[in-house]
PDB file of N, CA and C in Angstrom:
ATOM      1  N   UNK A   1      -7.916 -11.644   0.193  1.00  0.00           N
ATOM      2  CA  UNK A   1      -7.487 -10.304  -0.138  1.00  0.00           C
ATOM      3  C   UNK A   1      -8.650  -9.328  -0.146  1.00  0.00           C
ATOM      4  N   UNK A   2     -10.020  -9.843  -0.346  1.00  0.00           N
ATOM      5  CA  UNK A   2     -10.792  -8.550  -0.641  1.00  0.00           C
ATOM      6  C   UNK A   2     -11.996  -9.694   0.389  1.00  0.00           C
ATOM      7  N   UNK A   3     -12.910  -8.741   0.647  1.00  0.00           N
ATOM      8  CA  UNK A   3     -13.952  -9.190   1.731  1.00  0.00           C
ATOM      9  C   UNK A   3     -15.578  -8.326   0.665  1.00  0.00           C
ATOM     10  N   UNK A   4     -16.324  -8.455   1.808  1.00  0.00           N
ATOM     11  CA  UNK A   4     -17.419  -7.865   1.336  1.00  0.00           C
ATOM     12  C   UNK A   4     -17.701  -6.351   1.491  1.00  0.00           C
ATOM     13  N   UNK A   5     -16.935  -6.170   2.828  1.00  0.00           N
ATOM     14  CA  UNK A   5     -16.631  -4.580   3.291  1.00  0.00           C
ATOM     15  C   UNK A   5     -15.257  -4.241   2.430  1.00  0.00           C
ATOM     16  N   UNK A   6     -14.420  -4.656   1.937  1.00  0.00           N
ATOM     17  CA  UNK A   6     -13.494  -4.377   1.364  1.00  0.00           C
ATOM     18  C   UNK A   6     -12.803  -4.595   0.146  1.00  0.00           C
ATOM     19  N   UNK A   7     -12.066  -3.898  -1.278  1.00  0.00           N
ATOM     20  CA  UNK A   7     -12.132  -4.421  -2.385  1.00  0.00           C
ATOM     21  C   UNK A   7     -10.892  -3.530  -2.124  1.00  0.00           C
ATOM     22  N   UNK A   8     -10.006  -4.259  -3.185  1.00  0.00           N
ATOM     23  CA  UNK A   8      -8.585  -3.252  -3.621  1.00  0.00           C
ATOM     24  C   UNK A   8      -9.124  -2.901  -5.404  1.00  0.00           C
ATOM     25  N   UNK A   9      -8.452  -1.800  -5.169  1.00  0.00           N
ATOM     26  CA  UNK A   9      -8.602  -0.630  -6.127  1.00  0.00           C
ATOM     27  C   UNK A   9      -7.071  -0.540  -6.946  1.00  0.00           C
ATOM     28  N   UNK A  10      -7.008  -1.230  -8.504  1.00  0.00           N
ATOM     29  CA  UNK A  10      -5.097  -0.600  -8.715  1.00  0.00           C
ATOM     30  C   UNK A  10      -5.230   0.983  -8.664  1.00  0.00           C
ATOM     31  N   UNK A  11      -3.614   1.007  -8.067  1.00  0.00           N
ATOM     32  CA  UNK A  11      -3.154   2.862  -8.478  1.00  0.00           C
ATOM     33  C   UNK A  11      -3.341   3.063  -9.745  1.00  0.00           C
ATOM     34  N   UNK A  12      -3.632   2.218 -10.842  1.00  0.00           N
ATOM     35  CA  UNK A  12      -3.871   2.428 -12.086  1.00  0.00           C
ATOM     36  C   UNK A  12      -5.009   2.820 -12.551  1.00  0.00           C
ATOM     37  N   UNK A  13      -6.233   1.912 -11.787  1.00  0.00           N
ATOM     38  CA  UNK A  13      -7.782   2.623 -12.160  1.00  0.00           C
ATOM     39  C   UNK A  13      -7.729   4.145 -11.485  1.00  0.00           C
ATOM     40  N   UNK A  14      -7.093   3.625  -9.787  1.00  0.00           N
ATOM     41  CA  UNK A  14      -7.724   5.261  -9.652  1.00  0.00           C
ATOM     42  C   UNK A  14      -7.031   6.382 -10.100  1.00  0.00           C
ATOM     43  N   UNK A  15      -6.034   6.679 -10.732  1.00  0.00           N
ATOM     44  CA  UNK A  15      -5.273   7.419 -11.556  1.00  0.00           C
ATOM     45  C   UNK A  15      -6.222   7.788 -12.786  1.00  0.00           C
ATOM     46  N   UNK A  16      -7.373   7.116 -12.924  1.00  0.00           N
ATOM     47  CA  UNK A  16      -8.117   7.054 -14.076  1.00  0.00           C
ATOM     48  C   UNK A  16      -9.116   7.839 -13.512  1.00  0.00           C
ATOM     49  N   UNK A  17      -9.493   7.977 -12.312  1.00  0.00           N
ATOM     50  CA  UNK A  17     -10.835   8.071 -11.578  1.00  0.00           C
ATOM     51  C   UNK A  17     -10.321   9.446 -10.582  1.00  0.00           C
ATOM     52  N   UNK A  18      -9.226   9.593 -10.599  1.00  0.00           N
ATOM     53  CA  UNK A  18      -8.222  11.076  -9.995  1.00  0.00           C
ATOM     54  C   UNK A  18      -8.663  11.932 -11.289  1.00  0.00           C
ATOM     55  N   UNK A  19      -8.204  11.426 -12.739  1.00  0.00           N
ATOM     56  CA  UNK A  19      -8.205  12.362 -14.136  1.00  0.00           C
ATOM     57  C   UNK A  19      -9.886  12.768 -14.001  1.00  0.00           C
ATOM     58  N   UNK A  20     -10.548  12.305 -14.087  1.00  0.00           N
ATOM     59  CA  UNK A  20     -12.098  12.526 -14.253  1.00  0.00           C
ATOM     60  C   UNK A  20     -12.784  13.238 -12.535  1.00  0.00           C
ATOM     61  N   UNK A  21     -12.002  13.409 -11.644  1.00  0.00           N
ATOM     62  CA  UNK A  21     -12.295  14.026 -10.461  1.00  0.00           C
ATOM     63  C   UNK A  21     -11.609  15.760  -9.789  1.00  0.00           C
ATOM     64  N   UNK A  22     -10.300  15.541 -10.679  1.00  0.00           N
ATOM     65  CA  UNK A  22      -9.524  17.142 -10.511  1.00  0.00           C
ATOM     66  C   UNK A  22      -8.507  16.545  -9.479  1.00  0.00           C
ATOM     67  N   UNK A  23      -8.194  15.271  -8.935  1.00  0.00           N
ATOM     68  CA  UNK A  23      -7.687  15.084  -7.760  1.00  0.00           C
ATOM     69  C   UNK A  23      -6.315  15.064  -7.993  1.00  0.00           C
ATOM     70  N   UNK A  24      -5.176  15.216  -7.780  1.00  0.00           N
ATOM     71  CA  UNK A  24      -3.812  15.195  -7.713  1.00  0.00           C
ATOM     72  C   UNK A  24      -3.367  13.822  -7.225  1.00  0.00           C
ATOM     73  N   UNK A  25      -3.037  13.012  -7.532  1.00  0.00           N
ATOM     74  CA  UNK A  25      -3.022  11.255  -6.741  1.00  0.00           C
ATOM     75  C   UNK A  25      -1.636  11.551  -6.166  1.00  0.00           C
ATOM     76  N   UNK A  26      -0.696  11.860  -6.663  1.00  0.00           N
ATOM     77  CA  UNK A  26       0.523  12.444  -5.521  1.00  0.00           C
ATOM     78  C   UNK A  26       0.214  12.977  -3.884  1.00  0.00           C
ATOM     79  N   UNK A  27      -0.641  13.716  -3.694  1.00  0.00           N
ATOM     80  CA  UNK A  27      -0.893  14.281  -2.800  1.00  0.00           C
ATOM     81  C   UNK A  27      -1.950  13.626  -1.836  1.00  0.00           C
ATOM     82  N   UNK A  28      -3.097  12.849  -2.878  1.00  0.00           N
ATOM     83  CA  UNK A  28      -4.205  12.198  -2.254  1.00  0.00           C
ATOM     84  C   UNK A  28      -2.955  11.046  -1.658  1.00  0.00           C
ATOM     85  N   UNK A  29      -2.737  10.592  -2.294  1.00  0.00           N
ATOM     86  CA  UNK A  29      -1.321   9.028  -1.826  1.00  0.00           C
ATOM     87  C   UNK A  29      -0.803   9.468  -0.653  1.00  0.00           C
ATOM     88  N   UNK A  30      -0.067  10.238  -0.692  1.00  0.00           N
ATOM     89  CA  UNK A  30       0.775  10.773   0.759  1.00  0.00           C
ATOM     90  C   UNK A  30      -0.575  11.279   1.641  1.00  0.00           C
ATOM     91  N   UNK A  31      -1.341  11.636   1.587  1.00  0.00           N
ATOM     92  CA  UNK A  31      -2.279  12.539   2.785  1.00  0.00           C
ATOM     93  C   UNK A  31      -2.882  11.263   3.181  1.00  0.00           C
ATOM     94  N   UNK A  32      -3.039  10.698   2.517  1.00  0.00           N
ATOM     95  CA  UNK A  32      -3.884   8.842   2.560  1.00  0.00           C
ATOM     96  C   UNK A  32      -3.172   8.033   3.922  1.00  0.00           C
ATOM     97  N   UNK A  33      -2.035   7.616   3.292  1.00  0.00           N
ATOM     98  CA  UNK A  33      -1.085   6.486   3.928  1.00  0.00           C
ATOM     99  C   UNK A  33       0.349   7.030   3.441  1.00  0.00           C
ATOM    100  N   UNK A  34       1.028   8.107   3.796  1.00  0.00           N
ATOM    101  CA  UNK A  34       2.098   8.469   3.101  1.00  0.00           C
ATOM    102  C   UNK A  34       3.801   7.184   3.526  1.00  0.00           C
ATOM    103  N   UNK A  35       3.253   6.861   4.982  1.00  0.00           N
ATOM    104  CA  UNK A  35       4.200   6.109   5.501  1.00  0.00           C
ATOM    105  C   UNK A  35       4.060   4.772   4.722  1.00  0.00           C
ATOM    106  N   UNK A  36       3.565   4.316   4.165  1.00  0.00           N
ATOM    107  CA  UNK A  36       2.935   2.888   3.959  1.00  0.00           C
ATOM    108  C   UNK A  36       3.457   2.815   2.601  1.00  0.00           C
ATOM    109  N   UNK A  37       3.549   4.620   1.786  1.00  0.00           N
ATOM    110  CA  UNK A  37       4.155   4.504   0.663  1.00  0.00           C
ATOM    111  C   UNK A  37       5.563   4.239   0.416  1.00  0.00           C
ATOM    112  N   UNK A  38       6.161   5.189   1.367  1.00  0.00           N
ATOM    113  CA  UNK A  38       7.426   5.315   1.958  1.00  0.00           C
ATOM    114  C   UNK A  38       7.845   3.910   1.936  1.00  0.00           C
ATOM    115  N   UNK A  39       7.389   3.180   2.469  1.00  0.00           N
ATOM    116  CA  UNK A  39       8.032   1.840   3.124  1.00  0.00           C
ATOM    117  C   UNK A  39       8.410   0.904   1.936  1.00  0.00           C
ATOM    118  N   UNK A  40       6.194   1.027   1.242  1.00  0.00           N
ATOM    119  CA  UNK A  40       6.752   0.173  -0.353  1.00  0.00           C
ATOM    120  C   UNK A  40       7.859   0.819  -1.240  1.00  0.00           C
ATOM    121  N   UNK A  41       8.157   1.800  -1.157  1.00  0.00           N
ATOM    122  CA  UNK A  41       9.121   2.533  -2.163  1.00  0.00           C
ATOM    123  C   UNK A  41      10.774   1.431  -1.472  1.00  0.00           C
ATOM    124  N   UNK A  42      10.957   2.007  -0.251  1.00  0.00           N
ATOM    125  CA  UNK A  42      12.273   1.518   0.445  1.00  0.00           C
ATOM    126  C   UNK A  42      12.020   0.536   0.262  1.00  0.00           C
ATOM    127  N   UNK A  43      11.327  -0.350   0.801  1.00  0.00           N
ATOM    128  CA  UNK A  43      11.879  -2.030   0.153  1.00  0.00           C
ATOM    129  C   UNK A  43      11.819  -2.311  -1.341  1.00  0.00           C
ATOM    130  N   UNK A  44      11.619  -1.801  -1.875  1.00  0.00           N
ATOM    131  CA  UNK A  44      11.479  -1.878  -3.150  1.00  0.00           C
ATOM    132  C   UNK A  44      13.055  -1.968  -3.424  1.00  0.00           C
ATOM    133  N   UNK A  45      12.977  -0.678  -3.045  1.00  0.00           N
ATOM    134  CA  UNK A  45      15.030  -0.140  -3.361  1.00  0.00           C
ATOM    135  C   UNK A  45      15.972  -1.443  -3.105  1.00  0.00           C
ATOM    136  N   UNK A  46      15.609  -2.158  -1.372  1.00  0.00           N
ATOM    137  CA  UNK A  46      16.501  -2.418  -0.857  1.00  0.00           C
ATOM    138  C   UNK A  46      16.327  -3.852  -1.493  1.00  0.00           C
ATOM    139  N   UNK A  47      15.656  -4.658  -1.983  1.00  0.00           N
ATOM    140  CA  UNK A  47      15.335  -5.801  -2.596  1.00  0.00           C
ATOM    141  C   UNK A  47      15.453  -5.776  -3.697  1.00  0.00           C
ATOM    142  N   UNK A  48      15.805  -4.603  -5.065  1.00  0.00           N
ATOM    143  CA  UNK A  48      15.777  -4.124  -5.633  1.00  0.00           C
ATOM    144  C   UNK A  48      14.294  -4.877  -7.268  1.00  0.00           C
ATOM    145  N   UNK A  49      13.282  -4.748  -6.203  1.00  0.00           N
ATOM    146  CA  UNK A  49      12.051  -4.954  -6.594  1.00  0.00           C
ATOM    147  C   UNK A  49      11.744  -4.096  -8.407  1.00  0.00           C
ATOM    148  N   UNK A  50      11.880  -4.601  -9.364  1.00  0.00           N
ATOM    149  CA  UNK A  50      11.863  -3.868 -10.548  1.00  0.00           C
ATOM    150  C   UNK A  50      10.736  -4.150 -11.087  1.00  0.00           C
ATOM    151  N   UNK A  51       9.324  -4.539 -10.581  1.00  0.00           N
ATOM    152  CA  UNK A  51       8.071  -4.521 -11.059  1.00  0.00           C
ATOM    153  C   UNK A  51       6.763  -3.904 -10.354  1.00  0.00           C
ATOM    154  N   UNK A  52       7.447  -2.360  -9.748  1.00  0.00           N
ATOM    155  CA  UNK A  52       6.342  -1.836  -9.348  1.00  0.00           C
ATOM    156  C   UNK A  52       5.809  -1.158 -10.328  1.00  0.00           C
ATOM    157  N   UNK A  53       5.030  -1.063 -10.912  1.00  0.00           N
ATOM    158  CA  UNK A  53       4.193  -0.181 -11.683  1.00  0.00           C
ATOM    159  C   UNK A  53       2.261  -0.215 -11.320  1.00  0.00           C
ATOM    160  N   UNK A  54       1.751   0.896 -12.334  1.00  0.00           N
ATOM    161  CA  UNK A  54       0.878   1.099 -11.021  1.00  0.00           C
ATOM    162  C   UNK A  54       0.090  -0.088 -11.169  1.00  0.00           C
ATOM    163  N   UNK A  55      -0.305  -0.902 -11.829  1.00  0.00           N
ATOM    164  CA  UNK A  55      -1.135  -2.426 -11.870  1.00  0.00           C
ATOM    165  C   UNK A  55      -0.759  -2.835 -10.206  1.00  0.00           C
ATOM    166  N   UNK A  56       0.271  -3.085  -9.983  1.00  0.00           N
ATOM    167  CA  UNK A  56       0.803  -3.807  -9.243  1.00  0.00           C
ATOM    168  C   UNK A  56       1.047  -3.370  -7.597  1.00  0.00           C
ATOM    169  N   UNK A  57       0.171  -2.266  -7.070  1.00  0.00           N
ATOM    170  CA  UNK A  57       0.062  -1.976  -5.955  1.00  0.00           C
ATOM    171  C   UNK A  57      -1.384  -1.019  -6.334  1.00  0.00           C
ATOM    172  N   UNK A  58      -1.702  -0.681  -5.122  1.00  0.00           N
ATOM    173  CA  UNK A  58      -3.129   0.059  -4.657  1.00  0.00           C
ATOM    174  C   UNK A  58      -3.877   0.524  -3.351  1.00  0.00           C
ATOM    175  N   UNK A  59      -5.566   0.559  -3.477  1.00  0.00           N
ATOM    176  CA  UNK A  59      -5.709   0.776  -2.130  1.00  0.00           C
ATOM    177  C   UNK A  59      -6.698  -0.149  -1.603  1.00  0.00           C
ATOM    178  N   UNK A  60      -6.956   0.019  -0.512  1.00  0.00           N
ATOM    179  CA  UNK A  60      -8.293  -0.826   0.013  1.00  0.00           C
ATOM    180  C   UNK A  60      -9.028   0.066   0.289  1.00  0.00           C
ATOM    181  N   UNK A  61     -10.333  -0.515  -0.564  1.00  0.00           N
ATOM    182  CA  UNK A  61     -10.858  -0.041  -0.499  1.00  0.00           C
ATOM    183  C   UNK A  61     -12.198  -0.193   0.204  1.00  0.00           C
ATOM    184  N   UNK A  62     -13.176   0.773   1.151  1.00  0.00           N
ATOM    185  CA  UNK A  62     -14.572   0.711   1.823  1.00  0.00           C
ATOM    186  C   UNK A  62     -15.452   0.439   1.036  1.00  0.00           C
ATOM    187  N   UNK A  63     -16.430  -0.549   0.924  1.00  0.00           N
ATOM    188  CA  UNK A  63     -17.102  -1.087  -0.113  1.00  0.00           C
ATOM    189  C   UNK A  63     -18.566  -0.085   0.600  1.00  0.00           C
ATOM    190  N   UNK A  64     -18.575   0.327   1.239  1.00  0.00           N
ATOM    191  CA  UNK A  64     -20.136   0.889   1.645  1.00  0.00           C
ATOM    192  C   UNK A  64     -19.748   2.440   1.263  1.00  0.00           C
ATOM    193  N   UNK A  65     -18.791   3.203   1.524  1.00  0.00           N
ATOM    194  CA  UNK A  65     -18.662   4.258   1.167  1.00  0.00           C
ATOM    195  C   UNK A  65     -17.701   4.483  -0.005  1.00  0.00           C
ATOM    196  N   UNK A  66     -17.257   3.513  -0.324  1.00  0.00           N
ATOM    197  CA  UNK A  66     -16.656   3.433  -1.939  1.00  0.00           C
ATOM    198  C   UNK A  66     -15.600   4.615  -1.811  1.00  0.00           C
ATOM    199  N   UNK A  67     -14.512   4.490  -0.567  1.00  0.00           N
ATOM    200  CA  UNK A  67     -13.450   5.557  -0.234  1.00  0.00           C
ATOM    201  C   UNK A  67     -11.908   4.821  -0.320  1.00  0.00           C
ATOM    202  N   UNK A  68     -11.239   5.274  -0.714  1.00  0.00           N
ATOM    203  CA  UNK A  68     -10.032   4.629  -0.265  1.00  0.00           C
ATOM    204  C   UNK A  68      -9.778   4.383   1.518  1.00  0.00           C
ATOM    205  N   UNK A  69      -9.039   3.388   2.213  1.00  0.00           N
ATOM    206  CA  UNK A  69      -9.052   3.413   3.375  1.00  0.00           C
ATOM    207  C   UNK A  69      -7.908   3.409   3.932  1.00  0.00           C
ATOM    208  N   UNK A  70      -6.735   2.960   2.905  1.00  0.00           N
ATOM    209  CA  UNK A  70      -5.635   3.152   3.167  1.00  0.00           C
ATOM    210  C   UNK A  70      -4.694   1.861   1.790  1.00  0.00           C
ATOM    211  N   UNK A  71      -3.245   2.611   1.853  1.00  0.00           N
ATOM    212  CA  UNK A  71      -2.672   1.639   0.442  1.00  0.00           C
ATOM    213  C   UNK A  71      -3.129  -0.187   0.877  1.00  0.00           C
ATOM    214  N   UNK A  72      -3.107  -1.422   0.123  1.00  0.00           N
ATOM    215  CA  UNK A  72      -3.258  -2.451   0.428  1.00  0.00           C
ATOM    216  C   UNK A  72      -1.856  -2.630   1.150  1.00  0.00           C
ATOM    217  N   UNK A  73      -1.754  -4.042   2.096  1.00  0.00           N
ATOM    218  CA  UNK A  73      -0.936  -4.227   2.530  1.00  0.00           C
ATOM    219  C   UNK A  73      -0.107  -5.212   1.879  1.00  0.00           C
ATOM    220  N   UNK A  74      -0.902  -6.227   0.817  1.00  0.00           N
ATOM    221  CA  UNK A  74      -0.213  -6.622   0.354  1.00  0.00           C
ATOM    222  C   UNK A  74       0.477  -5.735  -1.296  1.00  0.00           C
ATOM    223  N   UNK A  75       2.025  -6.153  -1.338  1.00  0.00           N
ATOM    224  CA  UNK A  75       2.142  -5.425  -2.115  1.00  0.00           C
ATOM    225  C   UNK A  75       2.699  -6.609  -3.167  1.00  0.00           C
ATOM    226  N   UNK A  76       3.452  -6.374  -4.723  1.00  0.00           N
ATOM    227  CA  UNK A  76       3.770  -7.668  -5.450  1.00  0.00           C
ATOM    228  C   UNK A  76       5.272  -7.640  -5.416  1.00  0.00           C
ATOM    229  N   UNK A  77       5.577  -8.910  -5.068  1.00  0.00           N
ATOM    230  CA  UNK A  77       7.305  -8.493  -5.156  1.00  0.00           C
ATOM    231  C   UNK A  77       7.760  -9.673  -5.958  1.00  0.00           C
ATOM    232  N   UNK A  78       7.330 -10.259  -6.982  1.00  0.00           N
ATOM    233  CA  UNK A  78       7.714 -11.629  -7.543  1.00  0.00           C
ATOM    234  C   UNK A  78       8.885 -11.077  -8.631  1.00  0.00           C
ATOM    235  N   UNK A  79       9.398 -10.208  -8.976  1.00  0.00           N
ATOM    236  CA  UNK A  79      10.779  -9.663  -9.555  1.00  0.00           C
ATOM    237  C   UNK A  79      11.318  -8.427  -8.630  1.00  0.00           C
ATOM    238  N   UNK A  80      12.304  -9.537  -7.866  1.00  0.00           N
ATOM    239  CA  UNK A  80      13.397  -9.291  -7.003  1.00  0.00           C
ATOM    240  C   UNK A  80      14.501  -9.809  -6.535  1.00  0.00           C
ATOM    241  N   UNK A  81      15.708  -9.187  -6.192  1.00  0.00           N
ATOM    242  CA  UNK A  81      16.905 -10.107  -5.801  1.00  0.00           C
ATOM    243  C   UNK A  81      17.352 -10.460  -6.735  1.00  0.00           C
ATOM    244  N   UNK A  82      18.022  -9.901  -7.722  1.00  0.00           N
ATOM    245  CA  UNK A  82      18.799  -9.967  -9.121  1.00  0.00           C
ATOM    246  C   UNK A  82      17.894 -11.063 -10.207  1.00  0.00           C
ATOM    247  N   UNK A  83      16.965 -11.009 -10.061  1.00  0.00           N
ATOM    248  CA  UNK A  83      16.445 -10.743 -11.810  1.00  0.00           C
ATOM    249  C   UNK A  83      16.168  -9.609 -12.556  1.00  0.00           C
ATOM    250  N   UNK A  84      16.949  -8.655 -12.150  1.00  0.00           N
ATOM    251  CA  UNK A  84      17.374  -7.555 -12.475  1.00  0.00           C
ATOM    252  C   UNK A  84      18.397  -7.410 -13.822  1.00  0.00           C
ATOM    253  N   UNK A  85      18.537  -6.297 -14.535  1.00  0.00           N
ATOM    254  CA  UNK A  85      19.929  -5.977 -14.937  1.00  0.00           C
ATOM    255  C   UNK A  85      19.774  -4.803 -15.177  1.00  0.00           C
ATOM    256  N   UNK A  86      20.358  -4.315 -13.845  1.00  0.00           N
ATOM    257  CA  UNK A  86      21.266  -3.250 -14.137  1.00  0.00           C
ATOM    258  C   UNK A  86      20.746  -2.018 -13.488  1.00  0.00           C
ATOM    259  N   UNK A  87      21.589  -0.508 -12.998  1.00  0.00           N
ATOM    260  CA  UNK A  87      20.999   0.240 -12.353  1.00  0.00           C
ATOM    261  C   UNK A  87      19.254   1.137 -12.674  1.00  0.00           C
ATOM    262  N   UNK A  88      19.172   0.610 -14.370  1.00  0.00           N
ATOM    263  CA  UNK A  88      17.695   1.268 -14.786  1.00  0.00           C
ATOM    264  C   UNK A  88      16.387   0.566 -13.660  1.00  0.00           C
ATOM    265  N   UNK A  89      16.836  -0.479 -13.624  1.00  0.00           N
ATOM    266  CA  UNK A  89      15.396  -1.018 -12.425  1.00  0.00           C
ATOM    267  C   UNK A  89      16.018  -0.437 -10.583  1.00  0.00           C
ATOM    268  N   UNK A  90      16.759  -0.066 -10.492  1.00  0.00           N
ATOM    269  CA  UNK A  90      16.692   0.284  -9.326  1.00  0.00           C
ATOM    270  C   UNK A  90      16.027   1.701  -9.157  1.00  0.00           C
ATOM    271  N   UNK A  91      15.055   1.846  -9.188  1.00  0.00           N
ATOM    272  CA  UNK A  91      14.056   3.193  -8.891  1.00  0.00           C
ATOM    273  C   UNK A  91      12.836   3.093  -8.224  1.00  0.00           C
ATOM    274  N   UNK A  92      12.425   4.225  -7.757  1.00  0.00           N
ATOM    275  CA  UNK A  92      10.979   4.044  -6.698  1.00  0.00           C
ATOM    276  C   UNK A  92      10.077   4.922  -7.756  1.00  0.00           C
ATOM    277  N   UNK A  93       8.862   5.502  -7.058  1.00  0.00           N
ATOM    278  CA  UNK A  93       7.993   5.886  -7.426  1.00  0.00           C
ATOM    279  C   UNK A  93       8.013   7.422  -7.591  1.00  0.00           C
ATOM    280  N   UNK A  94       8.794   8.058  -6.556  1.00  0.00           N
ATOM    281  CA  UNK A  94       8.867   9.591  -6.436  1.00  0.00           C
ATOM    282  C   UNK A  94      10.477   9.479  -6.366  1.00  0.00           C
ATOM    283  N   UNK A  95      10.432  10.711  -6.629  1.00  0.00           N
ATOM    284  CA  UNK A  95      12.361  11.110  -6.136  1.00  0.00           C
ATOM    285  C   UNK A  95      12.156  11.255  -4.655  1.00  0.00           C
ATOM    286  N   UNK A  96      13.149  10.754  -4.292  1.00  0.00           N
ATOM    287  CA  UNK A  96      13.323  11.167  -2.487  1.00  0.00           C
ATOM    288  C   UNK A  96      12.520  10.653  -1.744  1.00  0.00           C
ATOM    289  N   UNK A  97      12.796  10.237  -0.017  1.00  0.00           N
ATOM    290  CA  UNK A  97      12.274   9.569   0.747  1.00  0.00           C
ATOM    291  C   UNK A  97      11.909  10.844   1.732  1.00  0.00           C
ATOM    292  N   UNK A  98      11.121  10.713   2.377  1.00  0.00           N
ATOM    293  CA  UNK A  98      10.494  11.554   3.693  1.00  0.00           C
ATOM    294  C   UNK A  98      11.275  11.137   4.750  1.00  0.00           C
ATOM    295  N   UNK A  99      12.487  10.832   4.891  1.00  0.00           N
ATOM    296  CA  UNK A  99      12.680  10.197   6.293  1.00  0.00           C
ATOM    297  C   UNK A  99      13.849  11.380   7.098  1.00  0.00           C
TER     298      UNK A  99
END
């Protein structure tokens, strides 16, 4: 998962590291990899994935320029496919899809 050129970053630290920079992480996220978000959001829905929170996805990150490079590809999906109950876990990250 992570190399020497590369480290994943949770959406949770850098949400921490957005607060202490002025950065908007809504906007940095979509201008980043907005499709990549899109996608984790929709399968999320369609698997009805109820443990995204931000621990649990992120970015990869450039270990020489210490930049985001784009979201990771792997994402966590180990609560899905009715270990669910009920319509409160069926939700994504933003309202609405870009499509």
């Amino acid at each position: 998962m992570t190399t020497k050129e590369y480290s994943i970053v949770s959406r949770e630290a850098f949400q921490i590291y957005a607060c202490n920079h002025e950065i908007n992480v809504e906007e940095y996220i979509l201008k980043l990899d907005g499709y990549s978000y899109d996608m984790m959001n929709l399968l999320d829905y369609l698997v009805g994935n109820a443990d995204r929170h931000w621990g649990n996805w992120g970015f990869l990150v450039d270990n020489r320029t210490n930049q985001p490079v784009r979201l990771h590809p792997l994402m966590d999906f180990n609560q899905f496919s009715g270990l669910q109950d009920g319509k409160r876990n069926m939700r994504c990250q933003r309202k609405g899809f870009r499509f």
